[in-house]
Structure formats: C-alpha cells, structure tokens
N, C-alpha and C. Protein backbone atom coordinates (compact mmCIF):
# COMPACT_ATOMS: atom_id res chain seq x y z
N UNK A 1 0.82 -1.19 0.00
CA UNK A 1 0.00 0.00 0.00
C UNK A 1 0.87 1.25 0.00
N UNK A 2 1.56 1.13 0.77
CA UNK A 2 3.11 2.18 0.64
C UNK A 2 3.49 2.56 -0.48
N UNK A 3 3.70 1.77 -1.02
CA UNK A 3 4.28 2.11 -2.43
C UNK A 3 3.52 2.19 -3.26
N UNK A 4 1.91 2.03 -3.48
CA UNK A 4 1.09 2.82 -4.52
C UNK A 4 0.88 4.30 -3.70
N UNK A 5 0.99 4.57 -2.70
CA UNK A 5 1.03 5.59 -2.08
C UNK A 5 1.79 6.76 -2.59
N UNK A 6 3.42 6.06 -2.73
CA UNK A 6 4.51 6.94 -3.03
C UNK A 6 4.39 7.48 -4.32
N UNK A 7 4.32 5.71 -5.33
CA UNK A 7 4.14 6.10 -6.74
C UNK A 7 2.83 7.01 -7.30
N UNK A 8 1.61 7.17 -6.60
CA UNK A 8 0.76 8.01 -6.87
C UNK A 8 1.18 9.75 -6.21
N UNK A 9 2.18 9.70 -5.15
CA UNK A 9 3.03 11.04 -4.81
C UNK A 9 3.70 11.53 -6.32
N UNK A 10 4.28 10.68 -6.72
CA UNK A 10 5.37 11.25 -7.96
C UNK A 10 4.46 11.22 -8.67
N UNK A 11 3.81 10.39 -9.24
CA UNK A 11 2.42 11.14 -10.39
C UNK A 11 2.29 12.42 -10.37
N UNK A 12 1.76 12.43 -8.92
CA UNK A 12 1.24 14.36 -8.78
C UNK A 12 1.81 15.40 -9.10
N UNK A 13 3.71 14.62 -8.71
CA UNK A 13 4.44 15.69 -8.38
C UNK A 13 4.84 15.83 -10.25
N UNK A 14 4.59 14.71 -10.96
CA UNK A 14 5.51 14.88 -12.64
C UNK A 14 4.34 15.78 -13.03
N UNK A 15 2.89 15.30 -12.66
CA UNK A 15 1.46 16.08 -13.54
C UNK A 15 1.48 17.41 -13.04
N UNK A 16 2.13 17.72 -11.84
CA UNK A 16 2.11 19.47 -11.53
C UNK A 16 2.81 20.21 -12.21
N UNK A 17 4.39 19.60 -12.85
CA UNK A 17 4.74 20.74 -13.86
C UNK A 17 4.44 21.67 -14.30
N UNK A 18 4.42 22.26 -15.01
CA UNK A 18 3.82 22.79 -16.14
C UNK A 18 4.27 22.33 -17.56
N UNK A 19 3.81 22.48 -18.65
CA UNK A 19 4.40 21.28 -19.72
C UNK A 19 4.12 22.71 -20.62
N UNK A 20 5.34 22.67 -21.37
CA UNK A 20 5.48 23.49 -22.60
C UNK A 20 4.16 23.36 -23.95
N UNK A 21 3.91 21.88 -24.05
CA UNK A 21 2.73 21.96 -24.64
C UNK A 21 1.33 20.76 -24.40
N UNK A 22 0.87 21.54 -23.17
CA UNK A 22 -0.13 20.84 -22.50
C UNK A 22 -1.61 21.10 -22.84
N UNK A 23 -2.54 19.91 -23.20
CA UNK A 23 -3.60 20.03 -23.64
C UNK A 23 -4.65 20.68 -22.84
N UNK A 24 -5.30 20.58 -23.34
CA UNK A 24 -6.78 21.33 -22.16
C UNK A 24 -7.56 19.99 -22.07
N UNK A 25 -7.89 19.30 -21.18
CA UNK A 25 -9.00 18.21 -20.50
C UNK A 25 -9.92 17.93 -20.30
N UNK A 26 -10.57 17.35 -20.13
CA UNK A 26 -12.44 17.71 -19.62
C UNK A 26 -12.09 17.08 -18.10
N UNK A 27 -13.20 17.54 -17.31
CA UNK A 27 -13.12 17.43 -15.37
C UNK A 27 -13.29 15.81 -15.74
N UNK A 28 -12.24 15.59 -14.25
CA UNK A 28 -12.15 14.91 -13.92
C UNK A 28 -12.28 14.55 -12.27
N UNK A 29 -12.32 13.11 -12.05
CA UNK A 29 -12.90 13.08 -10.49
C UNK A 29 -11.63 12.40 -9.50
N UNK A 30 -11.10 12.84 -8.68
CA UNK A 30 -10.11 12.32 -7.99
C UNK A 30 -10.74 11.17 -7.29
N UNK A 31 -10.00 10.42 -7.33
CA UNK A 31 -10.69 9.25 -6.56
C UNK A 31 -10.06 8.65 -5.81
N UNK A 32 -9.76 7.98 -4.75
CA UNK A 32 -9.38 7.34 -3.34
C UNK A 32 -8.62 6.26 -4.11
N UNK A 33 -7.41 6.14 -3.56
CA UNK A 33 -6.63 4.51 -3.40
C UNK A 33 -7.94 3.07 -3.14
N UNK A 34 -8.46 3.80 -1.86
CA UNK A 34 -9.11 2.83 -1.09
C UNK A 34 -10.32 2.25 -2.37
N UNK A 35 -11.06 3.08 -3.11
CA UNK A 35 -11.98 2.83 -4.03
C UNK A 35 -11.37 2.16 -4.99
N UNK A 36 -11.85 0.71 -5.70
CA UNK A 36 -11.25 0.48 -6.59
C UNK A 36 -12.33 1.34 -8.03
N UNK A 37 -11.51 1.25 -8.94
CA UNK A 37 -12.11 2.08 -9.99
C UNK A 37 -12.87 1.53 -10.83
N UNK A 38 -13.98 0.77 -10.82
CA UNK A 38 -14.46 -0.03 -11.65
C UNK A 38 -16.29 0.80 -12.01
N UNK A 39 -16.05 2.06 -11.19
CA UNK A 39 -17.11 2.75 -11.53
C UNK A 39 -16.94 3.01 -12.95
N UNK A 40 -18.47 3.17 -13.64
CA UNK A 40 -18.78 3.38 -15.24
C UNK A 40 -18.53 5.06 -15.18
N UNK A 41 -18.41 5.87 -14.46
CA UNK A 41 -18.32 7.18 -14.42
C UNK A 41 -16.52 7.60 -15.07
N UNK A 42 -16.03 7.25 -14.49
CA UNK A 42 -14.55 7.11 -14.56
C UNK A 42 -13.96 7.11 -15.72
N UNK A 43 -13.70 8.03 -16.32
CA UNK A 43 -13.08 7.89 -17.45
C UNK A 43 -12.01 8.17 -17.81
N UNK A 44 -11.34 8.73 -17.04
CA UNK A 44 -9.95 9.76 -16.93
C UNK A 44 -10.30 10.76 -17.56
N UNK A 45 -8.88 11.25 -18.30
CA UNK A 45 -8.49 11.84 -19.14
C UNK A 45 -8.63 12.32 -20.51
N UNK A 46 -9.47 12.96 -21.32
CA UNK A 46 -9.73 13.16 -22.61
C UNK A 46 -9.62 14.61 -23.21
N UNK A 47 -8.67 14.45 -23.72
CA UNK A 47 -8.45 15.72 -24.77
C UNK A 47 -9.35 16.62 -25.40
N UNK A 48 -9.68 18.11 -25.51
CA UNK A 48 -10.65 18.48 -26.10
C UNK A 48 -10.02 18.81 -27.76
N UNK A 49 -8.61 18.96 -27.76
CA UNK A 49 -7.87 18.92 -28.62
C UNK A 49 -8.56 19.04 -29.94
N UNK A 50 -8.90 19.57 -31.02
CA UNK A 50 -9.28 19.23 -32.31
C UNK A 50 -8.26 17.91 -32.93
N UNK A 51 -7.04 18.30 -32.58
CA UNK A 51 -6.50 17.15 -33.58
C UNK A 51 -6.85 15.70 -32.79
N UNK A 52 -6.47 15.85 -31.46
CA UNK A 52 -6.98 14.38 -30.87
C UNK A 52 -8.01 13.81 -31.68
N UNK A 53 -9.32 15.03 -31.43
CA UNK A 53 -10.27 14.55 -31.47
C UNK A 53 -10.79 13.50 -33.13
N UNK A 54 -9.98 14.36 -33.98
CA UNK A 54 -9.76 14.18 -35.78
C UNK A 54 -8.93 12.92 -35.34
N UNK A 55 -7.85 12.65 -34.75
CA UNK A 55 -6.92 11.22 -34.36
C UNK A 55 -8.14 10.24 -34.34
N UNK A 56 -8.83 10.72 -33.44
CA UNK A 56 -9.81 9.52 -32.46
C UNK A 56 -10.69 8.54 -34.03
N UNK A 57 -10.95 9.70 -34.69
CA UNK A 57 -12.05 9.36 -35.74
C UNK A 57 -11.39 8.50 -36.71
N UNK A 58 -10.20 9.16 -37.03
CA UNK A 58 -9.45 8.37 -37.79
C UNK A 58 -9.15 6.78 -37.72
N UNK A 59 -8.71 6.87 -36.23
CA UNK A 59 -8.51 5.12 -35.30
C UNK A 59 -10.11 4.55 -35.17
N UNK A 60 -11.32 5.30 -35.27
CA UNK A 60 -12.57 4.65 -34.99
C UNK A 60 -12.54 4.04 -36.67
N UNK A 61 -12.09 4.90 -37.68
CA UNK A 61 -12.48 4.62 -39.29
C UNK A 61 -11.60 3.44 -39.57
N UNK A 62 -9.89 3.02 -39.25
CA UNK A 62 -9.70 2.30 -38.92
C UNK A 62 -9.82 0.96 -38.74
N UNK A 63 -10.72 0.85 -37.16
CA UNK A 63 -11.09 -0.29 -36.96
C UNK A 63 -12.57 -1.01 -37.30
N UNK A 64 -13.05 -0.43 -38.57
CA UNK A 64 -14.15 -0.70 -38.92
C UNK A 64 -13.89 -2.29 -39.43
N UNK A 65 -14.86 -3.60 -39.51
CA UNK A 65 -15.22 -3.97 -40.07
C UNK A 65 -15.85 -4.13 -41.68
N UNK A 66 -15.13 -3.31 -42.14
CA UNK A 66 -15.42 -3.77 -43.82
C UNK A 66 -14.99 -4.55 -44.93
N UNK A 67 -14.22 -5.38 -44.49
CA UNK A 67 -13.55 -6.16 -45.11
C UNK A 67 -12.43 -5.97 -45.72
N UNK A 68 -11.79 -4.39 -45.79
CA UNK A 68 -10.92 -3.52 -46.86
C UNK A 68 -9.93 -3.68 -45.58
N UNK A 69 -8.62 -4.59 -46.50
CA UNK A 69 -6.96 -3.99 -45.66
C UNK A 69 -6.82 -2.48 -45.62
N UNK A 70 -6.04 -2.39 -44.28
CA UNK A 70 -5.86 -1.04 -44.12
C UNK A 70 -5.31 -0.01 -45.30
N UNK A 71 -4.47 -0.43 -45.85
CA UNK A 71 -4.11 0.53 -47.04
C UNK A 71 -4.89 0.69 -47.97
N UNK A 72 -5.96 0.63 -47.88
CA UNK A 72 -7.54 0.25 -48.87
C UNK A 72 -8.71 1.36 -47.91
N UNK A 73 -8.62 1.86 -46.68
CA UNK A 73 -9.71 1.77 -46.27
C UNK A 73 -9.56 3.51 -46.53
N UNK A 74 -9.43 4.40 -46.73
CA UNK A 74 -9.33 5.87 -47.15
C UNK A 74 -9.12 6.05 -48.85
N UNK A 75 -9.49 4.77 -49.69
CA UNK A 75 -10.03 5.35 -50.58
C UNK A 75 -9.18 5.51 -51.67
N UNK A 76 -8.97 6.54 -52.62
CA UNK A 76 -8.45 6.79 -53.58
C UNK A 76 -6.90 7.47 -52.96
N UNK A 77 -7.25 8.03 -52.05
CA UNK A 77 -5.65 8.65 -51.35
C UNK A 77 -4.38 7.58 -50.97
N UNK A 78 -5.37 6.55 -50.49
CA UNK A 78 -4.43 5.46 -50.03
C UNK A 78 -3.82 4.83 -51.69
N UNK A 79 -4.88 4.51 -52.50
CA UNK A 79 -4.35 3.62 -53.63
C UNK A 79 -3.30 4.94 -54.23
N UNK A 80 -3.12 5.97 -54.41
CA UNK A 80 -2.45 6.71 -55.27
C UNK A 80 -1.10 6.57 -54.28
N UNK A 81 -1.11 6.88 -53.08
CA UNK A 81 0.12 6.14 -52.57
C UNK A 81 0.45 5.00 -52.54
N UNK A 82 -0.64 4.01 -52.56
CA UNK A 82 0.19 2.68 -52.63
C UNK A 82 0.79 2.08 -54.37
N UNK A 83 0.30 3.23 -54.95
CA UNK A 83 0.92 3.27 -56.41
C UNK A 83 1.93 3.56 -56.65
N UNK A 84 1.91 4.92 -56.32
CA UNK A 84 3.28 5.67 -56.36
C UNK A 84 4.34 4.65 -55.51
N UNK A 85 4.16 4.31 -54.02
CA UNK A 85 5.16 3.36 -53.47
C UNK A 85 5.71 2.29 -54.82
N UNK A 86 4.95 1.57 -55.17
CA UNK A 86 5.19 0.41 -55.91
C UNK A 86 6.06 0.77 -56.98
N UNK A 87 5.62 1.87 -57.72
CA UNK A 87 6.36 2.67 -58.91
C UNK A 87 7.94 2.64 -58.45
N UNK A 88 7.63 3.32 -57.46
CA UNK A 88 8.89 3.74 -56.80
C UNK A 88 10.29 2.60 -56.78
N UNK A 89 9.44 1.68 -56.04
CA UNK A 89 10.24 0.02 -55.91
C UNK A 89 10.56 -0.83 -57.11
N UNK A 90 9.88 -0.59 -58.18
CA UNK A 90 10.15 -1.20 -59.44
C UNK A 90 11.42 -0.42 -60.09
N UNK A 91 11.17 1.34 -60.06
CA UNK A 91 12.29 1.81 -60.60
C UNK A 91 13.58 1.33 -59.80
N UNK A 92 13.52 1.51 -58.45
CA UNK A 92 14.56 1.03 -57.99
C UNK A 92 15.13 -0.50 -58.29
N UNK A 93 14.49 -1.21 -58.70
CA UNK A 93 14.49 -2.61 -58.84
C UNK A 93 15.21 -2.90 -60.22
N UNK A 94 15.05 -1.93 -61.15
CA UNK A 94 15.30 -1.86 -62.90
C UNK A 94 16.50 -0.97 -62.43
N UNK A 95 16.66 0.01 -61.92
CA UNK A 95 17.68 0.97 -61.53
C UNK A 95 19.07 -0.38 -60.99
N UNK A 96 18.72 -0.64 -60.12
CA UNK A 96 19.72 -1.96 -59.72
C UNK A 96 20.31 -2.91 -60.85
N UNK A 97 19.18 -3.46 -61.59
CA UNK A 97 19.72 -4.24 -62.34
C UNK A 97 20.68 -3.49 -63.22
N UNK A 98 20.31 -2.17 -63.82
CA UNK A 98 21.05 -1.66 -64.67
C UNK A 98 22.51 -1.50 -64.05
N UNK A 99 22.49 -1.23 -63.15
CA UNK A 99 24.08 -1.05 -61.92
C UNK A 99 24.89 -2.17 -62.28
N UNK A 100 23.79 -3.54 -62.02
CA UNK A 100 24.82 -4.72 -61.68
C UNK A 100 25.33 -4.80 -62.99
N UNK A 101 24.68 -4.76 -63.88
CA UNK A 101 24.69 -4.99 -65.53
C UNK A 101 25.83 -4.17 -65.81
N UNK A 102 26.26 -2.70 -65.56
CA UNK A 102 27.34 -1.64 -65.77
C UNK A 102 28.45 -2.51 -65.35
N UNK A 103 28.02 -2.90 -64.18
CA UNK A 103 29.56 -3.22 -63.27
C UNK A 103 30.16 -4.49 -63.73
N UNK A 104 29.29 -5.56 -63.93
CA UNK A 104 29.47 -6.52 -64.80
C UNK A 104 30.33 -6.77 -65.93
N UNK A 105 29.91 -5.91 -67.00
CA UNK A 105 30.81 -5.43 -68.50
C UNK A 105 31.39 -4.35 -68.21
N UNK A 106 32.59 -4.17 -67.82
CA UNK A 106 32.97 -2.40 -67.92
C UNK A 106 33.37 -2.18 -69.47
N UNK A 107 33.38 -1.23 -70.06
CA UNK A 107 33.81 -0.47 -71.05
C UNK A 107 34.83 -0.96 -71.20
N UNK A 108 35.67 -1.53 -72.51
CA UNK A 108 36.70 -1.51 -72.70
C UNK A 108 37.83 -0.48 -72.86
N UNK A 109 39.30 -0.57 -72.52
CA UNK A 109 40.12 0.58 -72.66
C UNK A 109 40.54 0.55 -74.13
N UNK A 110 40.68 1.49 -74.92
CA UNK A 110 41.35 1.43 -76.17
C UNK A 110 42.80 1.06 -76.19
C-alpha cells in the first residue's frame, strides 16, 4: 500500500509541472486509493484537442469492419500512394539491375 502511495506522490508531483505543450481536458474526479475504480463514471483523461479529437475518428475509421486492408480503407488517397510506393520500388528494382549490368561489362580501354 506504501508504495502505490509513493508512486501516486510522484504522479502528482511529474502532472504538476507545467508542460510546454499541455492540452486542455475535460473534469475529472479524484478518486481514493481505497476505491477500486471499476465505476462506469470514470473515465480519466480526454483531450478536447481538435487534432486528438480528428486522431480519435481516424482510429474509430480504422477499426471498422469492412472487409478492406488497411491501405484500402481511405479510398483513392491510399491507392495513389500505394501506387506511387510500388512505382517507386520497381524503378529502384530496374535501376539496380542496370548497376549490376554496368559493373558486370565495364567499357573496354582502347
């Protein structure tokens, strides 16, 4: 008990800082050691953040059920990158061979 005691001391003492770039929160309820936390009220911590909040939606769109692998599930944005990637890897792939192929035959000296 001591030592969730202490380690909930240094919590307080790291969360009192002040933080160069600290979000804004919604209330929250302090709650007792002695209580375990299994109340439905309890939620901690949540960002009012716009970008969190745009994060959150993103990870909810994510974990949808639609049958689409992730690099599939945003659509036309994802396939034009997963195009361009591929493009990319082929040139490099033809780019190589042409290397080994140079290094292979060198030029003759006159």
């Amino acid at each position: 008990m001591k030592i969730i005691q202490a380690a909930s001391r240094l919590v307080r003492t790291v969360n009192s800082r002040p933080s160069p770039r600290q979000l804004t929160t919604t209330a929250i309820r302090n709650e007792s050691l002695r209580n375990p936390l299994n109340d439905s009220n309890v939620r901690g911590r949540i960002p009012d953040n716009p970008t969190y909040q745009r994060l959150m939606k993103l990870q909810q769109q994510m974990c949808e059920q639609d049958g689409l692998l992730v690099w599939q599930k945003r659509g036309m944005r994802d396939r034009v990158l997963y195009l361009f990637t591929v493009g990319l890897c082929a040139a490099a792939v033809i780019l190589s061979f042409k290397e080994l192929y140079v290094m292979s035959f060198p030029k003759k000296k006159d």
